[in-house]
N, C-alpha and C. Protein backbone atom coordinates (compact mmCIF):
# COMPACT_ATOMS: atom_id res chain seq x y z
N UNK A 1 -15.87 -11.65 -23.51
CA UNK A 1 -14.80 -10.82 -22.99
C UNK A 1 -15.36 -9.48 -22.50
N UNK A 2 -16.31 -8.48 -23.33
CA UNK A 2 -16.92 -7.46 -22.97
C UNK A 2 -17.88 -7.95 -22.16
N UNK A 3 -18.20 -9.02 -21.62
CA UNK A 3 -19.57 -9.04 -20.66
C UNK A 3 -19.05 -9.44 -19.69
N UNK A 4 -17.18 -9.96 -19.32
CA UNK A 4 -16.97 -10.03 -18.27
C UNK A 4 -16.33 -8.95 -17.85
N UNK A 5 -15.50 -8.17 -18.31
CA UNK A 5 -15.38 -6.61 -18.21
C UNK A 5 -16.48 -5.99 -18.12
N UNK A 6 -17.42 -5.95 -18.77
CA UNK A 6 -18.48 -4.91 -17.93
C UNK A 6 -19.13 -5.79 -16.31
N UNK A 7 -19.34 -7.09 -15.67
CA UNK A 7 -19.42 -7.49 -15.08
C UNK A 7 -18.15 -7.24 -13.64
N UNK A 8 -17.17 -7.51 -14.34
CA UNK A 8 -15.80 -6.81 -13.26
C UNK A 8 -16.00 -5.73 -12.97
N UNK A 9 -16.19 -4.25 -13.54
CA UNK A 9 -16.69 -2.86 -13.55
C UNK A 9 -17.48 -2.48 -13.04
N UNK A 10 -18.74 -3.63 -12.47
CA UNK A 10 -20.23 -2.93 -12.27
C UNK A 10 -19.91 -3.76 -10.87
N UNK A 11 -19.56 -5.02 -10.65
CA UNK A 11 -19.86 -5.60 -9.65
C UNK A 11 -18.80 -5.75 -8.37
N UNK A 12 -17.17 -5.56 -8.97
CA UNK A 12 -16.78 -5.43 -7.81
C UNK A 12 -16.63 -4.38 -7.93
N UNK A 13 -17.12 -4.02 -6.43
CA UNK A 13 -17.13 -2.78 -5.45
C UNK A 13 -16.24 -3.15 -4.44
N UNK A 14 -15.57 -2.29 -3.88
CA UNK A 14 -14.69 -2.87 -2.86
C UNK A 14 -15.15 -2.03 -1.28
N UNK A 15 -15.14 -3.11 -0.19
CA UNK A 15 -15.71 -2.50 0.60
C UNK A 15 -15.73 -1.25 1.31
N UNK A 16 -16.98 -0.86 1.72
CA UNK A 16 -16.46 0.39 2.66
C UNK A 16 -15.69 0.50 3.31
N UNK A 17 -15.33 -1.05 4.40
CA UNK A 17 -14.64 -1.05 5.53
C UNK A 17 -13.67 -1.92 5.32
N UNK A 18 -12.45 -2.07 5.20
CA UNK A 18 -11.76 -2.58 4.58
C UNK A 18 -11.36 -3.46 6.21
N UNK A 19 -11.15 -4.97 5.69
CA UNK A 19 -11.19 -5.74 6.95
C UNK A 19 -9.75 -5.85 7.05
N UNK A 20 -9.38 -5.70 8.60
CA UNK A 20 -7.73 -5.72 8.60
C UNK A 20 -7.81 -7.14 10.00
N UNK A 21 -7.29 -8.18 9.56
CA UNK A 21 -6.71 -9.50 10.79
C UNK A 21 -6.39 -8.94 11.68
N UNK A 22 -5.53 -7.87 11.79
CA UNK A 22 -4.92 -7.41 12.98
C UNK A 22 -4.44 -5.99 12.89
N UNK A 23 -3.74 -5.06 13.43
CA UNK A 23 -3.51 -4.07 14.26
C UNK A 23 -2.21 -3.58 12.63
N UNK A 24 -1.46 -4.29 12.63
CA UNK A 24 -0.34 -4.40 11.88
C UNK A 24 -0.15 -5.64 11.05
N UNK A 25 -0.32 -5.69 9.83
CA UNK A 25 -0.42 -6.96 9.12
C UNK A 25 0.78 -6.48 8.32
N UNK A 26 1.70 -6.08 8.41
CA UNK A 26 3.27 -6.15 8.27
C UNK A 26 4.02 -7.72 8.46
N UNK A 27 3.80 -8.09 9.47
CA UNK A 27 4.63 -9.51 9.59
C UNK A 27 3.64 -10.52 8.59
N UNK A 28 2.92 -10.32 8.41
CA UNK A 28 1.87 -10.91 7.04
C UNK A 28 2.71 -10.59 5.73
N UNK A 29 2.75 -9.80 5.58
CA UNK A 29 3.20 -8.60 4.54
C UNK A 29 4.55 -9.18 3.90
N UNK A 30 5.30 -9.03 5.00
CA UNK A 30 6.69 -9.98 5.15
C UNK A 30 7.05 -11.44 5.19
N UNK A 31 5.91 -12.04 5.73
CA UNK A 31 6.48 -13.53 5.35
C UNK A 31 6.15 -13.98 4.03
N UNK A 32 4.69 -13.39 3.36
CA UNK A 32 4.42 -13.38 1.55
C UNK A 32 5.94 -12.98 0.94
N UNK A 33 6.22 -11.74 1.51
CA UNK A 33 7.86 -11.32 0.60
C UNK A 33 8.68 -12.42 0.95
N UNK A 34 8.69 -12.86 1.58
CA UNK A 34 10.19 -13.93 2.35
C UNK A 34 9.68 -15.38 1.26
N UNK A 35 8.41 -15.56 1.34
CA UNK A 35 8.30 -17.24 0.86
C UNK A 35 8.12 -16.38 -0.77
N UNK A 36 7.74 -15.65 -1.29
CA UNK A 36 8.14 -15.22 -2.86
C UNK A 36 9.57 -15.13 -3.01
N UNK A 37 10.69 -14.32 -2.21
CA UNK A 37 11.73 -14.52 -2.52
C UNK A 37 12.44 -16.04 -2.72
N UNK A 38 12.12 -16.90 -1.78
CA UNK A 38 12.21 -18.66 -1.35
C UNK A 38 11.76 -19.45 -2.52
N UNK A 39 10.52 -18.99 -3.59
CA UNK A 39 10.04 -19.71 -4.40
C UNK A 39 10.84 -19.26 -5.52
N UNK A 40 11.91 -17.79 -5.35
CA UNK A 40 12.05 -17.89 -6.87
C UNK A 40 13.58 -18.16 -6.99
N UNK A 41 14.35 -18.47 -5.79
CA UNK A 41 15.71 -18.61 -5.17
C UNK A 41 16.05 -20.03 -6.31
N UNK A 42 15.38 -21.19 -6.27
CA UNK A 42 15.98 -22.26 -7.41
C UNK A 42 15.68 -21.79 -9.10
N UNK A 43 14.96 -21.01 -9.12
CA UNK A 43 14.66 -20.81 -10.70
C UNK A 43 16.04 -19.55 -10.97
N UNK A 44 16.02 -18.20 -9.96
CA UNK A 44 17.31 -17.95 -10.65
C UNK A 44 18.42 -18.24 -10.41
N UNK A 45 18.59 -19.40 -9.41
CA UNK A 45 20.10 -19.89 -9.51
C UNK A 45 20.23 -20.63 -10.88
N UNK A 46 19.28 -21.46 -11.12
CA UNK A 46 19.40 -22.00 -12.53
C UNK A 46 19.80 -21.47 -13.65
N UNK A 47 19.06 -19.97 -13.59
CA UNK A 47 18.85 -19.30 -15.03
C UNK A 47 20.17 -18.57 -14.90
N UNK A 48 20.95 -18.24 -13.49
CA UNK A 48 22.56 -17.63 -13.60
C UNK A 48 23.72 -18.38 -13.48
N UNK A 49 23.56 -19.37 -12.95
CA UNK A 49 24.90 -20.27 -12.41
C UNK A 49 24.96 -21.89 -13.32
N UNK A 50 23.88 -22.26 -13.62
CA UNK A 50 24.13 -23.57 -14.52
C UNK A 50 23.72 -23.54 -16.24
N UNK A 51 24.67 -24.08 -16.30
CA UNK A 51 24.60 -24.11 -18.25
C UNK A 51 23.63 -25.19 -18.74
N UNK A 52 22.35 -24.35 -19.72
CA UNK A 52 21.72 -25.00 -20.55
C UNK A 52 22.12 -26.38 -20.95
N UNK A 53 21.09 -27.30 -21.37
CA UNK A 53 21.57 -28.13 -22.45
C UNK A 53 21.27 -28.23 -23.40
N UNK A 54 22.46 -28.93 -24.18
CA UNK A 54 22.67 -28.41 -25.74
C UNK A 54 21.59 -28.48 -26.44
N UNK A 55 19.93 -29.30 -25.88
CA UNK A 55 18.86 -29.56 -26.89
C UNK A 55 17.70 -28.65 -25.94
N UNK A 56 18.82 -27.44 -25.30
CA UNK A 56 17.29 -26.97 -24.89
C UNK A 56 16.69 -25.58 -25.58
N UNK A 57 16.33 -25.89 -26.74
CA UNK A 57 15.53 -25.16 -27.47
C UNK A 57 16.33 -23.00 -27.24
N UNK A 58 15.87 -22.70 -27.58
CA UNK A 58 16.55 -21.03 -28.06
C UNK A 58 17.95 -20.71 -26.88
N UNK A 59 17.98 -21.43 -25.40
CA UNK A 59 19.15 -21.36 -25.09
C UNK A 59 20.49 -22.75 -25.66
N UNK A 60 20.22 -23.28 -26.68
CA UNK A 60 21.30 -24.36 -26.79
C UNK A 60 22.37 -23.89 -27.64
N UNK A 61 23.85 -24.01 -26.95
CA UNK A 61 24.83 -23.37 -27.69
C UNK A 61 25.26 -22.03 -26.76
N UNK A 62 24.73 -21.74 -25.81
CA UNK A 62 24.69 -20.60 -24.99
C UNK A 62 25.77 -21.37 -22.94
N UNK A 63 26.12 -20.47 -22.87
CA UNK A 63 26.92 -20.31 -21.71
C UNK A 63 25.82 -20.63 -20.57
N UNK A 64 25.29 -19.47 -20.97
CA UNK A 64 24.31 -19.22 -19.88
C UNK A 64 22.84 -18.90 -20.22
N UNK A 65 22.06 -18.94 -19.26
CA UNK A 65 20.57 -18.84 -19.89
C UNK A 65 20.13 -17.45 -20.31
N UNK A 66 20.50 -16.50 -19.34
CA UNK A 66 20.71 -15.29 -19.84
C UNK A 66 20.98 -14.50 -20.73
N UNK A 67 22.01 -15.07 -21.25
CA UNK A 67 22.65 -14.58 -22.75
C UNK A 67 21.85 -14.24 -23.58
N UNK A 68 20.67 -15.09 -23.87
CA UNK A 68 19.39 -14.91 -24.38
C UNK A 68 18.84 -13.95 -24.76
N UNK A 69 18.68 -12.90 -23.52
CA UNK A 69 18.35 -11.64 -23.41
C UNK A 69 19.28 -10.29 -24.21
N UNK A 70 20.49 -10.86 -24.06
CA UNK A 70 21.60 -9.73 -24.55
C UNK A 70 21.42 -9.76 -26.11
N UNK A 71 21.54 -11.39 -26.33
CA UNK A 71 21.35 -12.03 -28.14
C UNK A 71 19.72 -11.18 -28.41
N UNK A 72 18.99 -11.29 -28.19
CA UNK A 72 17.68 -10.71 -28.27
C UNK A 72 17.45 -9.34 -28.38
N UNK A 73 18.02 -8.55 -27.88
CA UNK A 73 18.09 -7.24 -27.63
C UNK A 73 19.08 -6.81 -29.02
N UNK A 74 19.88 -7.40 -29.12
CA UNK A 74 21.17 -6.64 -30.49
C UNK A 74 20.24 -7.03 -31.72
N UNK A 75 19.95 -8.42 -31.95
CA UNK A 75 19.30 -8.82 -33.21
C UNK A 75 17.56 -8.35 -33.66
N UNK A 76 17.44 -8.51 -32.45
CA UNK A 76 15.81 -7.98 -32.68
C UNK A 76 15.14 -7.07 -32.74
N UNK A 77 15.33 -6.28 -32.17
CA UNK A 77 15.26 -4.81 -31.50
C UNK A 77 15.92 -3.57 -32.58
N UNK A 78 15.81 -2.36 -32.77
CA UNK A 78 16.56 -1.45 -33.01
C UNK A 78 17.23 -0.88 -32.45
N UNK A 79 18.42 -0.61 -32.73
CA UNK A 79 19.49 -0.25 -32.11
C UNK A 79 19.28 1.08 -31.10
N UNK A 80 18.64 1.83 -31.34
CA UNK A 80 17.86 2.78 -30.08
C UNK A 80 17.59 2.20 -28.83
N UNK A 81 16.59 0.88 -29.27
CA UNK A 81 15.97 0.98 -28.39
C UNK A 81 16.88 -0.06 -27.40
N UNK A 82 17.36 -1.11 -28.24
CA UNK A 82 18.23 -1.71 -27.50
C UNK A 82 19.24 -1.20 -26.36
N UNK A 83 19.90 0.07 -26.91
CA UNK A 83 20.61 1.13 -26.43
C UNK A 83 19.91 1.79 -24.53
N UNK A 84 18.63 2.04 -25.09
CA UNK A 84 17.33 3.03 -23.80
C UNK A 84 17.14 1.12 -22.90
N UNK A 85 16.77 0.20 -23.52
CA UNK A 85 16.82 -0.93 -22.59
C UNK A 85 17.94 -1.62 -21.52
N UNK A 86 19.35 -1.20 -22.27
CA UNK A 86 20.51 -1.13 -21.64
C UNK A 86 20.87 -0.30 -20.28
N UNK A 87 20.39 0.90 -20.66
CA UNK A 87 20.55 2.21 -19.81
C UNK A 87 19.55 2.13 -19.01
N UNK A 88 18.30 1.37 -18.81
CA UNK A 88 17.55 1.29 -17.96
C UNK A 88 17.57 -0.22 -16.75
N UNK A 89 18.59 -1.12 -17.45
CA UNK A 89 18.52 -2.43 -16.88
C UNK A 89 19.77 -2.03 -16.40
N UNK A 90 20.36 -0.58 -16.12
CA UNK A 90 22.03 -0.58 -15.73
C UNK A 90 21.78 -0.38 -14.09
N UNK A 91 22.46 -1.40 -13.09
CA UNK A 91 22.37 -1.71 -11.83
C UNK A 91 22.38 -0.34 -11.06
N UNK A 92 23.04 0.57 -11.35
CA UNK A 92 23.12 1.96 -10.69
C UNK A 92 21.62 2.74 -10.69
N UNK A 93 20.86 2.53 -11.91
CA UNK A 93 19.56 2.70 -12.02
C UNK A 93 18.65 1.82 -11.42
N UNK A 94 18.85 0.88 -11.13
CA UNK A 94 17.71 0.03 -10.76
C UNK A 94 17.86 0.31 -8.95
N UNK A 95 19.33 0.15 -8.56
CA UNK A 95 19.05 0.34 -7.14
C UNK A 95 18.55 1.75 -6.73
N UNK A 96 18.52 2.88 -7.38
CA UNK A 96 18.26 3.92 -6.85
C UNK A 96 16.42 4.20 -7.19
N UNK A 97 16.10 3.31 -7.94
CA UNK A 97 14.38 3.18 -7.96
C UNK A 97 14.08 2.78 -7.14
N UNK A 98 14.80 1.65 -6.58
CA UNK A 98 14.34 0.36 -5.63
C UNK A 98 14.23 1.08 -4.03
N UNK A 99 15.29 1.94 -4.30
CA UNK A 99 15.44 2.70 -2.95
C UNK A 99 14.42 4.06 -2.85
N UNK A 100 14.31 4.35 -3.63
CA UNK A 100 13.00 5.62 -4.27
C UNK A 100 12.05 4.78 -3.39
N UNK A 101 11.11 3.77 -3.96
CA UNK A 101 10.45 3.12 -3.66
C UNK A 101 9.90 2.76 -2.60
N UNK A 102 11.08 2.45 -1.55
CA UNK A 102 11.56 2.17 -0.31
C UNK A 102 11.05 3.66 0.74
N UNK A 103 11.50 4.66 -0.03
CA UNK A 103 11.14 5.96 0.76
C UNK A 103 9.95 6.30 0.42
N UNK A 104 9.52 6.12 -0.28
CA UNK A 104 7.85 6.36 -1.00
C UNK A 104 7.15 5.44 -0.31
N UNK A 105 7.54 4.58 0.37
CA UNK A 105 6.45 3.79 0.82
C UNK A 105 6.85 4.28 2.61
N UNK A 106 8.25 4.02 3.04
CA UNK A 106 8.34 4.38 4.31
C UNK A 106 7.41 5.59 4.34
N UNK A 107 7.31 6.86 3.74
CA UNK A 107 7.04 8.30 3.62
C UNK A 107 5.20 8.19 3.66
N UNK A 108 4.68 6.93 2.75
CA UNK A 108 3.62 6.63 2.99
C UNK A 108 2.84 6.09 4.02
N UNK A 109 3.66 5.40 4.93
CA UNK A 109 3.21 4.80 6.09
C UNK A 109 3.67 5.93 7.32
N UNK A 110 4.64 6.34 7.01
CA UNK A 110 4.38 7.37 8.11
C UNK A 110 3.62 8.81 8.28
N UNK A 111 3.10 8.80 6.80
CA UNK A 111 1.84 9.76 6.82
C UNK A 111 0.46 9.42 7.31
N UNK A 112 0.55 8.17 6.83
CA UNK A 112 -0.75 7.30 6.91
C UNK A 112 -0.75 7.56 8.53
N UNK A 113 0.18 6.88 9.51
CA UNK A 113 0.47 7.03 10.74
C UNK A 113 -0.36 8.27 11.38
N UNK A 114 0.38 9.24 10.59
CA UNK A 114 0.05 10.84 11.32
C UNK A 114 -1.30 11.26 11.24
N UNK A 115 -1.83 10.72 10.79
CA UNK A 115 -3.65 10.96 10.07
C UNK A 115 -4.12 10.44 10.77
N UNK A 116 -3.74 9.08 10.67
CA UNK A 116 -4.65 8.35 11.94
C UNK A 116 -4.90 8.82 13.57
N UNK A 117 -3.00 9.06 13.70
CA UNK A 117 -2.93 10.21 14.73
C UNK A 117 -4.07 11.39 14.91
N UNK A 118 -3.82 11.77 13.93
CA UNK A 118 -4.86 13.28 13.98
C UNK A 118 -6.25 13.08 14.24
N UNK A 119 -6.49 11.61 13.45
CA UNK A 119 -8.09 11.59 13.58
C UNK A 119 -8.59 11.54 15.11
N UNK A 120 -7.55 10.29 15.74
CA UNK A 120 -7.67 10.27 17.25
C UNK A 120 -8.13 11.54 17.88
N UNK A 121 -7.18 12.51 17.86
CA UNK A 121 -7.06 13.55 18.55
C UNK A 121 -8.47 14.66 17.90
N UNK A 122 -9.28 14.47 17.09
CA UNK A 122 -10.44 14.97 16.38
C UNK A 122 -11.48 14.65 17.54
N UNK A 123 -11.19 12.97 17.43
CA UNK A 123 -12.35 12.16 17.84
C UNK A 123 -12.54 12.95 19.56
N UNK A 124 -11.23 12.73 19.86
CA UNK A 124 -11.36 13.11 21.10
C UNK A 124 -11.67 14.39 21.50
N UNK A 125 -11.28 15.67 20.33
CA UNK A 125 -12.10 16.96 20.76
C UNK A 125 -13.48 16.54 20.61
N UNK A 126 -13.96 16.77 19.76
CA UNK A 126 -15.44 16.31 19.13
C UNK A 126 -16.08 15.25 20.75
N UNK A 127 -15.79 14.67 21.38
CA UNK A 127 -16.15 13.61 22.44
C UNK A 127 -15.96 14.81 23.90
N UNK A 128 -15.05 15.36 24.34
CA UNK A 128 -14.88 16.65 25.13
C UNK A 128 -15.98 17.49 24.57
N UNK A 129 -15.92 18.22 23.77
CA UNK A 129 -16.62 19.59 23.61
C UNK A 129 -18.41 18.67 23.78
N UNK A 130 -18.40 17.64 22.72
CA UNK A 130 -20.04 16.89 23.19
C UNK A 130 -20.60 17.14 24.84
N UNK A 131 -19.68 16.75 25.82
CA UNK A 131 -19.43 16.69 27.10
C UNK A 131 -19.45 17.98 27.50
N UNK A 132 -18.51 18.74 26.83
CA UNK A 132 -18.77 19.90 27.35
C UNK A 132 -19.93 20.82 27.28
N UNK A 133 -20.46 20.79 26.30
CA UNK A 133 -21.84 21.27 25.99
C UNK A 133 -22.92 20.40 26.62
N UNK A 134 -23.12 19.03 26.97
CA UNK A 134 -24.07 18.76 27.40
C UNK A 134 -23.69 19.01 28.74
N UNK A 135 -22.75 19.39 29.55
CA UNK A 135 -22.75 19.87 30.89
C UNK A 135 -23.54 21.03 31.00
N UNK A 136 -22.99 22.18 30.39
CA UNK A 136 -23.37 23.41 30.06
C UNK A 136 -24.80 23.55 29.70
N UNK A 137 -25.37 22.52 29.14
CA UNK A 137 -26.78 22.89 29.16
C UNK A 137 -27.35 22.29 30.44
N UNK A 138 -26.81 20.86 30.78
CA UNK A 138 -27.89 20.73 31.96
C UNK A 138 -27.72 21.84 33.18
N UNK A 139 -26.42 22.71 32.99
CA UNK A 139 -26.13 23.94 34.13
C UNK A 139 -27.21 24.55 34.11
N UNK A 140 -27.55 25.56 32.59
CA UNK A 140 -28.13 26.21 32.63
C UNK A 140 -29.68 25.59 32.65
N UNK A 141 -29.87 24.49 32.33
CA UNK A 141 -31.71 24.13 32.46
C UNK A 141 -31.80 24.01 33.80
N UNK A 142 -30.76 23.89 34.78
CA UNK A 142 -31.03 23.90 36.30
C UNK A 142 -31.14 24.84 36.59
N UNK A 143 -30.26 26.13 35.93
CA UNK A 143 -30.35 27.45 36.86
C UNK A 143 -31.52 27.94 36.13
N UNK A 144 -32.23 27.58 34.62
CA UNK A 144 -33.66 28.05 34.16
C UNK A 144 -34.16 27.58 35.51
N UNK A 145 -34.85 26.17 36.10
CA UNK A 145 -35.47 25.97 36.42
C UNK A 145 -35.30 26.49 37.94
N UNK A 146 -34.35 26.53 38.82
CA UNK A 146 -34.59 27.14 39.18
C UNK A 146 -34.95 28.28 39.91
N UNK A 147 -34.70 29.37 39.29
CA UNK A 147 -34.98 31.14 38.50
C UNK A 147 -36.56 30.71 38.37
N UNK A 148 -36.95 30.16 37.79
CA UNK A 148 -38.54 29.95 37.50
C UNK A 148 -38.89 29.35 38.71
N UNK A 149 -38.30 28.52 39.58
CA UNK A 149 -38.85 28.26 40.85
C UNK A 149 -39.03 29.41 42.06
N UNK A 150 -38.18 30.09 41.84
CA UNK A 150 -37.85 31.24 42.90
C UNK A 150 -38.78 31.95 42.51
N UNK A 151 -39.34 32.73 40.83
CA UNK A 151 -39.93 33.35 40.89
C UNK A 151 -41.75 32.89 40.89
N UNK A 152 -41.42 31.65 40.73
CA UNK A 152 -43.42 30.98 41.51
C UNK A 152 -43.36 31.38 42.69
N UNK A 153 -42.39 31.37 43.52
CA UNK A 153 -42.03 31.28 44.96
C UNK A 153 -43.14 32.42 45.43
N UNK A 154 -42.02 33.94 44.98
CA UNK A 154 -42.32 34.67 44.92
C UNK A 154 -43.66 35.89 44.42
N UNK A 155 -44.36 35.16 43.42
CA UNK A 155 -45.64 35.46 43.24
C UNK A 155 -46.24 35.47 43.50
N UNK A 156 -46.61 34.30 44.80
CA UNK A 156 -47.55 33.83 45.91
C UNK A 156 -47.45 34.96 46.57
């Protein structure tokens, strides 16, 4: 166990250049979310809309499969905490994380956006001023040379 943890730790490195398929791997991004939502669409219709059977082990005797969770929480648990698990599984809380989330990531991609932006616009001073300075010198090594031609000229 410690020699594959220190092996995970030492050996992956993750690359410098991180390889991207394409431009926008969003519609990638999205069809993984679409076929995860699709794979888990028969397991919780099961676990909300159809009733256990009577020999199926810790839900038998139960309505619903769910119930489980509520029975679990009163008997097992201390009443605190049962209480802080309630108040955190309460739908008014969960959608306003979900939506947190939602802006934390929009907020992230459109920063990400603006950087990239910026770098462009770096690249492209940095690529001008290069240009501009190597103009500027071959100006002046022409007008050195020739200033130094005129004055051989002239020495004769």
């Amino acid at each position: 166990m410690y020699f594959q943890c220190w092996a995970v730790m030492c050996c992956n490195v993750p690359e410098a250049r991180v390889f991207k398929a394409s431009r926008s791997n969003n519609f990638y991004l999205g069809m993984l979310l679409l076929i995860l939502f699709l794979s888990t669409m028969p397991v919780l219709y099961m676990i909300v809309s159809l009733p256990p059977s009577f020999d199926c082990g810790p839900f038998s005797g139960k309505n619903r499969m769910f119930e489980v969770i509520g029975e679990t929480l009163e008997n097992d648990f201390p009443s605190w905490m049962a209480k802080i698990l309630r108040q955190l599984s309460n739908p008014g809380l969960v959608i306003a994380v979900i939506l947190v989330m939602v802006l934390a990531i929009y907020y992230l991609n459109a920063t990400a956006k603006g950087q990239k932006a910026a770098n462009l616009d770096v690249k492209k001073k940095m690529k001008l001023m290069h240009m501009h300075k190597h103009t500027h010198t071959h100006k002046y090594t022409h007008v050195y040379v020739h200033i130094h031609a005129q004055h051989a000229l002239t020495k004769k």
